[in-house]
Protein backbone atom coordinates (compact mmCIF):
# COMPACT_ATOMS: atom_id res chain seq x y z
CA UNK A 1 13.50 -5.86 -8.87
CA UNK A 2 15.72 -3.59 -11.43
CA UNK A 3 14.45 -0.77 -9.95
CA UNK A 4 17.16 2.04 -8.66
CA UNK A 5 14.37 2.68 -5.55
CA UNK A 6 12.75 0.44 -3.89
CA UNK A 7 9.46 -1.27 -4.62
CA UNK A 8 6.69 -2.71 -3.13
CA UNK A 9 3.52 -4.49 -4.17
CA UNK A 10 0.66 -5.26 -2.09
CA UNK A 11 -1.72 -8.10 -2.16
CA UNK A 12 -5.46 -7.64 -0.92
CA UNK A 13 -6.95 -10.84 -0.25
CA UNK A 14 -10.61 -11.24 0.56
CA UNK A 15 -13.63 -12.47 -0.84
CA UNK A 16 -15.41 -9.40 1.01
CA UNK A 17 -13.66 -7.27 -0.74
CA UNK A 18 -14.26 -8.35 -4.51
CA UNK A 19 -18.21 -8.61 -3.44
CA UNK A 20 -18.08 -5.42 -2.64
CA UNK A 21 -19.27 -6.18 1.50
CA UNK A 22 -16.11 -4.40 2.59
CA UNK A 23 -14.31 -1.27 1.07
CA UNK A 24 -10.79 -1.98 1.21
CA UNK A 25 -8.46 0.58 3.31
CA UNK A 26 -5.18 -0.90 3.48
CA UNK A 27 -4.23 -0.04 -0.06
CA UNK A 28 -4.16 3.96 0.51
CA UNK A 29 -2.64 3.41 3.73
CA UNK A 30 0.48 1.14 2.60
CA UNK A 31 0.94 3.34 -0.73
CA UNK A 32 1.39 6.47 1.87
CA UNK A 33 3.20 4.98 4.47
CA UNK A 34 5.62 3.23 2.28
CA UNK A 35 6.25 6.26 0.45
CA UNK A 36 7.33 8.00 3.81
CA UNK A 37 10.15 5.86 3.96
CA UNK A 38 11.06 5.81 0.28
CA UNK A 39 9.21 2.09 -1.26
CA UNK A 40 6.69 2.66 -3.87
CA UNK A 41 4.50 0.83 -4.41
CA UNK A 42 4.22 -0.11 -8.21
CA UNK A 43 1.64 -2.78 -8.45
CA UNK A 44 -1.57 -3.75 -6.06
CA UNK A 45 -4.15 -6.56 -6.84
CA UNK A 46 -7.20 -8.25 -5.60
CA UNK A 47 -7.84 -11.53 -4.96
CA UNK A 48 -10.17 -14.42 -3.50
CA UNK A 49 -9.49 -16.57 -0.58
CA UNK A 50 -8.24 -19.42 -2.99
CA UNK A 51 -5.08 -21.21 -2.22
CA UNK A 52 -3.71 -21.83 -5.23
CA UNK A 53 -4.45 -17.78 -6.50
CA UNK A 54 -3.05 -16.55 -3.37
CA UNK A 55 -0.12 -18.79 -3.70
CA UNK A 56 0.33 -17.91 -7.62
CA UNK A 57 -0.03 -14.17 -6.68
CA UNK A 58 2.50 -14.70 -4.16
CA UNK A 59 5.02 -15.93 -6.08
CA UNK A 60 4.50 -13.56 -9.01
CA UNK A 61 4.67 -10.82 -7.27
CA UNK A 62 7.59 -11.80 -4.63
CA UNK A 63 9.96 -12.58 -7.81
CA UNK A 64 9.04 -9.14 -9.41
CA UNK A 65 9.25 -6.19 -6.06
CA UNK A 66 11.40 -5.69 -3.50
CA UNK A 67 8.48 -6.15 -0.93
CA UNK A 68 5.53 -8.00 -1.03
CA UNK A 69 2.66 -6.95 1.33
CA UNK A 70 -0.37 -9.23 1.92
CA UNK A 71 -3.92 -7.90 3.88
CA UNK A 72 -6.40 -10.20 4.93
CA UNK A 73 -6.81 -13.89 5.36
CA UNK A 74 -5.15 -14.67 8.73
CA UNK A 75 -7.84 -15.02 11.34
CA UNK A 76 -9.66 -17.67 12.90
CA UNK A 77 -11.77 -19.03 10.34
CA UNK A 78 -12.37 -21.56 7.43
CA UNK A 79 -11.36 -19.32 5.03
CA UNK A 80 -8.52 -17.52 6.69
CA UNK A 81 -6.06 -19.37 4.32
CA UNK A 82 -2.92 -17.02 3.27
CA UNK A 83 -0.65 -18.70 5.63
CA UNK A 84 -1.27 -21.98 4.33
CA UNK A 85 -0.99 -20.76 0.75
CA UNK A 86 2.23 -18.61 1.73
CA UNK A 87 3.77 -21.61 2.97
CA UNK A 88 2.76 -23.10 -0.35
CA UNK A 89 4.42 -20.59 -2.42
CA UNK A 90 7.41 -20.88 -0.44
CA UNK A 91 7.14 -25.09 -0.54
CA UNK A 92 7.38 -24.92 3.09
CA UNK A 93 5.34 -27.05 6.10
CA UNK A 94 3.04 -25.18 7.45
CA UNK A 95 3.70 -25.23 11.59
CA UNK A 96 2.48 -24.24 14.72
CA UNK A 97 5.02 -21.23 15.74
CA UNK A 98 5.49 -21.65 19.26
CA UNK A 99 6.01 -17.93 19.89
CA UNK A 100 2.70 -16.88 18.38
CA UNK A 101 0.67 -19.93 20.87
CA UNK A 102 2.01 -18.39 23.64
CA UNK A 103 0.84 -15.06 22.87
CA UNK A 104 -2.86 -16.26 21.81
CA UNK A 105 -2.64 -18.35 25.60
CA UNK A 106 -1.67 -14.61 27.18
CA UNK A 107 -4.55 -12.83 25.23
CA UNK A 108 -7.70 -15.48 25.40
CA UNK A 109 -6.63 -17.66 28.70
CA UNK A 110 -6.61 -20.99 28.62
CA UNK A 111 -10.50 -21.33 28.73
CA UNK A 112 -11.32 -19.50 25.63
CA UNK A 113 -8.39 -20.44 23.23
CA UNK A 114 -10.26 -22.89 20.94
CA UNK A 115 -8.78 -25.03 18.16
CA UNK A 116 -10.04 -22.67 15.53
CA UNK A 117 -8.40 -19.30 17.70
CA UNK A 118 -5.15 -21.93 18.16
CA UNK A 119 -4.53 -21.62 13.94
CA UNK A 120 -3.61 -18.07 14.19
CA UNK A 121 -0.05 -19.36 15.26
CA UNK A 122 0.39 -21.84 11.90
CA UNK A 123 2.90 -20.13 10.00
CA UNK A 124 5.45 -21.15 7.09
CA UNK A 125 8.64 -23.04 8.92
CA UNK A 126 11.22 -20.20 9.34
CA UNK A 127 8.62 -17.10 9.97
CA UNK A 128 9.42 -14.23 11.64
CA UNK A 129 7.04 -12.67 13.79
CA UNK A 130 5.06 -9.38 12.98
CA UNK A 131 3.79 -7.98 16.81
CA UNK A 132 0.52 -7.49 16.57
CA UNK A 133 -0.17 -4.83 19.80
CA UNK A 134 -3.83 -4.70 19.23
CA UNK A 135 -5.22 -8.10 19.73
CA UNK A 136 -2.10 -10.26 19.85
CA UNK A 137 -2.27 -12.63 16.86
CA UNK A 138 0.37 -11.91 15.09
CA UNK A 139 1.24 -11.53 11.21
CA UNK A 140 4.85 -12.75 9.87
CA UNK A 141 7.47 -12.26 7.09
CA UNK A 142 8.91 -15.02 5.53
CA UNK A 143 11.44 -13.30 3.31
CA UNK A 144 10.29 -9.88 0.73
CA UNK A 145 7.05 -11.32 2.08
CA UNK A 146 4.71 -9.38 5.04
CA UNK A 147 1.27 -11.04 5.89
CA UNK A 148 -0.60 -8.55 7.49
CA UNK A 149 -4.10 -8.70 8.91
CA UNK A 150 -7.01 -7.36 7.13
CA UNK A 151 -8.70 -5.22 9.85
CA UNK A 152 -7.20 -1.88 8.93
CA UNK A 153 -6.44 -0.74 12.34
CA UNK A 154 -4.27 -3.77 13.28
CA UNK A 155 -2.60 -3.90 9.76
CA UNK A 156 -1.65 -0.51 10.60
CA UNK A 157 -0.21 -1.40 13.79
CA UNK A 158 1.47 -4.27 12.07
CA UNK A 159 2.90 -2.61 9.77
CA UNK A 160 4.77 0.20 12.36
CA UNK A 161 5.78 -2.32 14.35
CA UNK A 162 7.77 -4.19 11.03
CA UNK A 163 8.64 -1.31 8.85
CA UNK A 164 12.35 -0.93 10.13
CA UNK A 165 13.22 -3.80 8.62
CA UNK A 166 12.60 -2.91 4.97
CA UNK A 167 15.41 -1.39 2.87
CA UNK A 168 14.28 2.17 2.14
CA UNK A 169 15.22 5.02 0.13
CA UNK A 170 14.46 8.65 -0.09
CA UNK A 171 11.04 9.68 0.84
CA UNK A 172 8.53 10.02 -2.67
CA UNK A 173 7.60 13.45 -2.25
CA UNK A 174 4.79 15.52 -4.22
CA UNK A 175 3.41 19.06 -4.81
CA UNK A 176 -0.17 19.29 -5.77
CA UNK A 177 -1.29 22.01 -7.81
CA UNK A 178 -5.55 22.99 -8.46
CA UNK A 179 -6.98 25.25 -10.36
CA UNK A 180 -10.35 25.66 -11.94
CA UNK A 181 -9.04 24.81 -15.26
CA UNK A 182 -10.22 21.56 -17.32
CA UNK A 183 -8.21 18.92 -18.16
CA UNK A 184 -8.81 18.94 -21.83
CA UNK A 185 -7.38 22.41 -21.90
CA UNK A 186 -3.89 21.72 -19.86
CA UNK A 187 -3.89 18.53 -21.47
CA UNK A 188 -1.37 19.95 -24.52
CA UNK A 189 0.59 22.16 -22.03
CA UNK A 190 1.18 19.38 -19.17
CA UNK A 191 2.49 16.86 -21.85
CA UNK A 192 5.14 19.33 -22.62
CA UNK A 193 5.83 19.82 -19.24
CA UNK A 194 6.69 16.52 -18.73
CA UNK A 195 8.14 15.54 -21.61
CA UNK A 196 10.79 18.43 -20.70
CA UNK A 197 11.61 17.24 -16.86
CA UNK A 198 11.24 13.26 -17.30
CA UNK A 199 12.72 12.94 -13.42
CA UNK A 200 9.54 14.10 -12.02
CA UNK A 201 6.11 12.38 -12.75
CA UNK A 202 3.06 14.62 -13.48
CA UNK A 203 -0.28 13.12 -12.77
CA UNK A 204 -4.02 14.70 -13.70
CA UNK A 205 -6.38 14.56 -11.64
CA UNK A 206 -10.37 16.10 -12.18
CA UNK A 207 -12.72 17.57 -9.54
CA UNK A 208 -15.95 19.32 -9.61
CA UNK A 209 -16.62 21.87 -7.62
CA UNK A 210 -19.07 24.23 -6.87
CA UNK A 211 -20.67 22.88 -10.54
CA UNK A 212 -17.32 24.18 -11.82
CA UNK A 213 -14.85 21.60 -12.85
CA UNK A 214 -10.84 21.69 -12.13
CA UNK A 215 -7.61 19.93 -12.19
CA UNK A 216 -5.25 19.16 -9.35
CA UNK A 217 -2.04 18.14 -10.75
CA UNK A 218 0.29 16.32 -8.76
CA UNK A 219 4.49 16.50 -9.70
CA UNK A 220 5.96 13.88 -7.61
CA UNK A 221 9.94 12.82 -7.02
CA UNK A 222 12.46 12.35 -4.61
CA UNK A 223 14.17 15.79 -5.35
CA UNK A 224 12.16 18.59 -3.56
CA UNK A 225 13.75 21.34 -5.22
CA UNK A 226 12.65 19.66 -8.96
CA UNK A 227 9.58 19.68 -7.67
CA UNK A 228 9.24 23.33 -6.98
CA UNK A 229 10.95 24.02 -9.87
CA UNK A 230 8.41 21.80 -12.28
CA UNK A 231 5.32 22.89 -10.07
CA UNK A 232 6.08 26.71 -11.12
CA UNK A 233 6.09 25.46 -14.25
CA UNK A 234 2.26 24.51 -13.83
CA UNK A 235 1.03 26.78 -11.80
CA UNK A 236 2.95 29.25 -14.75
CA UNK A 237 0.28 27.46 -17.34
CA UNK A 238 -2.72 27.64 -15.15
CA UNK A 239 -2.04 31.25 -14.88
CA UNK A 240 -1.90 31.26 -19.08
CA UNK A 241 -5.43 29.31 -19.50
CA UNK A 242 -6.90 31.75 -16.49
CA UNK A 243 -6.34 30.10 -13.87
CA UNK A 244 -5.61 31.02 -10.15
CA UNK A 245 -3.45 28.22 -9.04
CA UNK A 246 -3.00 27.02 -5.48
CA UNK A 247 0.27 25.22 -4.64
CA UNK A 248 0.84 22.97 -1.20
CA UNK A 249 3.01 20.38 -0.43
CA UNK A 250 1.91 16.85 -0.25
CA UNK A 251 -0.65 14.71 -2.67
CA UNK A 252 -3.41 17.42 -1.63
CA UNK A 253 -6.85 16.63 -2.19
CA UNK A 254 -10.02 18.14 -4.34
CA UNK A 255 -11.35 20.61 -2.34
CA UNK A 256 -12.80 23.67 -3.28
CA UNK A 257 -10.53 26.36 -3.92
């Protein structure tokens, strides 16, 4: 965590999701969001619902980033185990947080809460709640650690409802710049680009359209007046290889032009 911004990483745990049954959508969304507020995100991986990998992965990762973000893995089931291997990484008991039963008695009545719908509330000893305002079970943090739910729309809501309490920084911001213009042939000019403004980051990024094929090149930083600066300085050697380069503000995307 030597880092002079913040950092984040995010842990995707699902055995759905290494199959190949589900198509993960909390990575894009964290990356983004976090950047909004200044935490990039520097390393993501995918796991299986295995206690001891979550709870390695866990404690890698925790040591190494300022925040740790976990999807998936807290629901009803057999194999929703990250709490249980959370507490493990933390050598903690895993308890019943009296908070969280209360709100799964609100949501199901006391009819329909079942012993299985009653482990959403075991969390590591010392959690702090994560409000869940969608269907009430609720993630927690338990230090740099945020257990989120896998259901994108709820770790979404999750995640608004915690993110004040994450030491930010100043917003990662980007300029995107596409042209019809291949790779291979910016290739030479972009490396001496960067090489001459290493505060920024340049990434390359290929698209085909209308069976012609392009680059969008995306500067990113924290400064947005580099970035204008450095993405003149592209859209300058798009012009040079015949290009017509469009410039817009954001990560942009590979439409047509």
């Amino acid at each position: 965590m030597s880092q002079m911004f913040p950092s984040a990483a995010v842990l995707i745990i699902g055995n759905e999701i290494l199959s190949g049954r589900t198509r993960d959508a909390n990575l894009g969304f964290l990356a983004g969001a976090l950047a909004e507020i200044g935490i990039q995100v520097r390393q993501a991986r995918v796991i299986p619902d295995e206690l001891s990998v979550i709870a390695d992965n866990v404690n890698t990762l925790r040591h190494n980033y300022d925040s740790l973000f976990t999807t998936g893995g807290i629901g009803p089931t057999h194999d929703d185990i990250t709490a249980e291997a959370v507490a493990l990484a933390f050598g903690l008991p895993l308890t019943r947080h009296p908070e969280a039963l209360r709100r799964l008695e609100s949501h199901y009545g006391p009819d329909n809460l079942n012993d299985m719908r009653k482990r959403m509330a075991d969390m590591p000893e010392g959690a702090l709640l994560i409000d869940n305002p969608i269907s009430s079970a609720p993630g927690f943090s338990l230090g740099n650690v945020h257990v989120l739910a896998g259901v994108p729309m709820i770790a979404r809501a999750m995640f608004e409802q915690m993110k004040h309490r994450l030491i930010q920084g100043p917003p990662l911001l980007a300029r995107t710049i596409r042209a019809f213009v291949a790779e291979g042939v910016l290739a030479k000019g972009l490396k001496e680009i960067q090489d001459a403004n290493a505060d920024v980051s340049l990434g390359s990024y290929p698209f085909m359209a209308d069976q012609r094929l392009g680059a969008s090149i995306v500067v990113r930083g924290r400064d947005a007046g580099r970035l204008d600066e450095v993405a003149d300085l592209v859209a300058t050697l798009m012009k040079s290889l015949n290009g017509d380069p469009h410039v817009e503000t954001g990560e942009g995307n590979t439409k047509a032009l």
